[in-house]
Protein backbone atom coordinates (compact mmCIF):
# COMPACT_ATOMS: atom_id res chain seq x y z
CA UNK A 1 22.43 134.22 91.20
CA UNK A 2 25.88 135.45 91.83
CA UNK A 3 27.16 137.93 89.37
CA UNK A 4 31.35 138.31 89.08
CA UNK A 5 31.86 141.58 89.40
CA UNK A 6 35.47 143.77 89.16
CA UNK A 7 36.34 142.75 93.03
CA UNK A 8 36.01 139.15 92.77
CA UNK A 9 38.69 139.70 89.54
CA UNK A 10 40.96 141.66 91.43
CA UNK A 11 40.59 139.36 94.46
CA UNK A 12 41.52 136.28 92.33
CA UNK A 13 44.52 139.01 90.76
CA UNK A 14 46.03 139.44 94.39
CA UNK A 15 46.23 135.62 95.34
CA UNK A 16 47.88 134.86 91.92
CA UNK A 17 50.16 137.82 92.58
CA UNK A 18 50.83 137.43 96.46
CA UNK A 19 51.40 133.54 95.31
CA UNK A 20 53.95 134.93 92.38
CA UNK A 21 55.97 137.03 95.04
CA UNK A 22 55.92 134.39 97.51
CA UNK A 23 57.47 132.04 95.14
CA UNK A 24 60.17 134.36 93.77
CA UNK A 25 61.38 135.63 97.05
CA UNK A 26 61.53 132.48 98.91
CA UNK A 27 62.78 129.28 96.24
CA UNK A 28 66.25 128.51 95.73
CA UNK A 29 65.85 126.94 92.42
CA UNK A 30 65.78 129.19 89.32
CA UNK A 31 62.70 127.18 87.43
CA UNK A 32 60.63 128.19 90.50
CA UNK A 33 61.93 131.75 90.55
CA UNK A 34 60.58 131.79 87.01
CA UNK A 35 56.99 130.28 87.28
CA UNK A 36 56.82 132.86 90.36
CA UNK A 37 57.45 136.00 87.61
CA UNK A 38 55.28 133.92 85.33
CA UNK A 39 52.14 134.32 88.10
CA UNK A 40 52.86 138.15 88.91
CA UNK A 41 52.86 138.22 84.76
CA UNK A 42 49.10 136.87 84.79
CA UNK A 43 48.18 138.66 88.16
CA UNK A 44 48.49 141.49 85.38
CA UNK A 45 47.28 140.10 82.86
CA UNK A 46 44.13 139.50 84.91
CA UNK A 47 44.13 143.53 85.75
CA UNK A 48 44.26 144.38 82.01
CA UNK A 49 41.17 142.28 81.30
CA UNK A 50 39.15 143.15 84.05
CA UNK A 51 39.59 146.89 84.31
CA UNK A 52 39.01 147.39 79.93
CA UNK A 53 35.63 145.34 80.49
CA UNK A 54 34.44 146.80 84.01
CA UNK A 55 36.16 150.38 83.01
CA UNK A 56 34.70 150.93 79.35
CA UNK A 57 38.16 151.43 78.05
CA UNK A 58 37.66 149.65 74.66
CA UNK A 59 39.53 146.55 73.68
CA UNK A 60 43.03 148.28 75.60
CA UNK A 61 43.40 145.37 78.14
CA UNK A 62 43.05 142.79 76.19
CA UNK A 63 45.60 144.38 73.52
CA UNK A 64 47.81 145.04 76.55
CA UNK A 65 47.45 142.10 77.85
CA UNK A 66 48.09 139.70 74.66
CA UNK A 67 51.73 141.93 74.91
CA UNK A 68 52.32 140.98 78.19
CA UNK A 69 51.51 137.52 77.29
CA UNK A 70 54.28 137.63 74.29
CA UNK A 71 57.18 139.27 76.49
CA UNK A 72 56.50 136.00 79.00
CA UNK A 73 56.75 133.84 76.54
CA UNK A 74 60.39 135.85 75.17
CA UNK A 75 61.11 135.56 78.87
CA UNK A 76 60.65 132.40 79.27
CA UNK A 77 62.48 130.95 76.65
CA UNK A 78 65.40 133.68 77.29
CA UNK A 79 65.56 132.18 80.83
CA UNK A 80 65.31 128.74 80.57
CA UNK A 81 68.13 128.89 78.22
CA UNK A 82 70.28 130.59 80.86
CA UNK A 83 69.20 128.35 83.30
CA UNK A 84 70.38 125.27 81.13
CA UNK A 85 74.00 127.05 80.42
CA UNK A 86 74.22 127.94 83.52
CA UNK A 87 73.56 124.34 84.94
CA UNK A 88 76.02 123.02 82.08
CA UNK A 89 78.62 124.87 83.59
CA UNK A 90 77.65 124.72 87.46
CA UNK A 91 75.65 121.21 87.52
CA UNK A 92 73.51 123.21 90.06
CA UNK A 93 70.71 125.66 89.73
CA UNK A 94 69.95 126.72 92.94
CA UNK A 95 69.96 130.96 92.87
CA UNK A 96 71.68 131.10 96.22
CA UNK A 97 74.95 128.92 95.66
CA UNK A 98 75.86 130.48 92.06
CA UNK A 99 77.99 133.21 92.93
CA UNK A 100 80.67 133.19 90.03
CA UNK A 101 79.08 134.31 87.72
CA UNK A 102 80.69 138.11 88.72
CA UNK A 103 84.33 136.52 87.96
């Protein structure tokens, strides 16, 4: 029988966050920018958990992690409504072709 141990957790923590950067450095469109941020968030998330019940730390992670999991949501709803005033006022939410917001 197969036990899941700390590695297979942080294994399963470095796809979600390779996955996370992946998608934030290489889409153009903000919504995917932000579900990227969204899986480096859980890739954490994931870290918290696993090293309070593999590291005897108490119930830290999981404290830790139900704040990371509140700051997401903020984010999130922060950045989706920049993304939809910023599409009222461009039509366009691709990261690379808004460039006025500086004026």
């Amino acid at each position: 029988m197969l036990q899941v141990g700390l590695e297979h957790f942080l294994f399963v923590s470095a796809i979600l966050f390779s996955l996370g950067i992946y998608g934030i450095v290489t889409r153009k469109n903000a919504v995917m920018v932000l579900m990227g941020v969204e899986l480096v968030l859980n890739a954490a998330n994931i870290n918290f958990v696993a090293f309070s019940k593999f590291g005897n730390f108490g119930i830290n992670g999981q404290v830790i992690a139900l704040f990371v999991i509140v700051l997401a949501a903020a984010e999130a709803a922060i950045a989706l409504a920049i993304v939809l005033n910023v599409y009222k006022t461009f039509v366009n939410i691709n990261v690379d072709e808004i460039n006025k917001l500086r004026d």
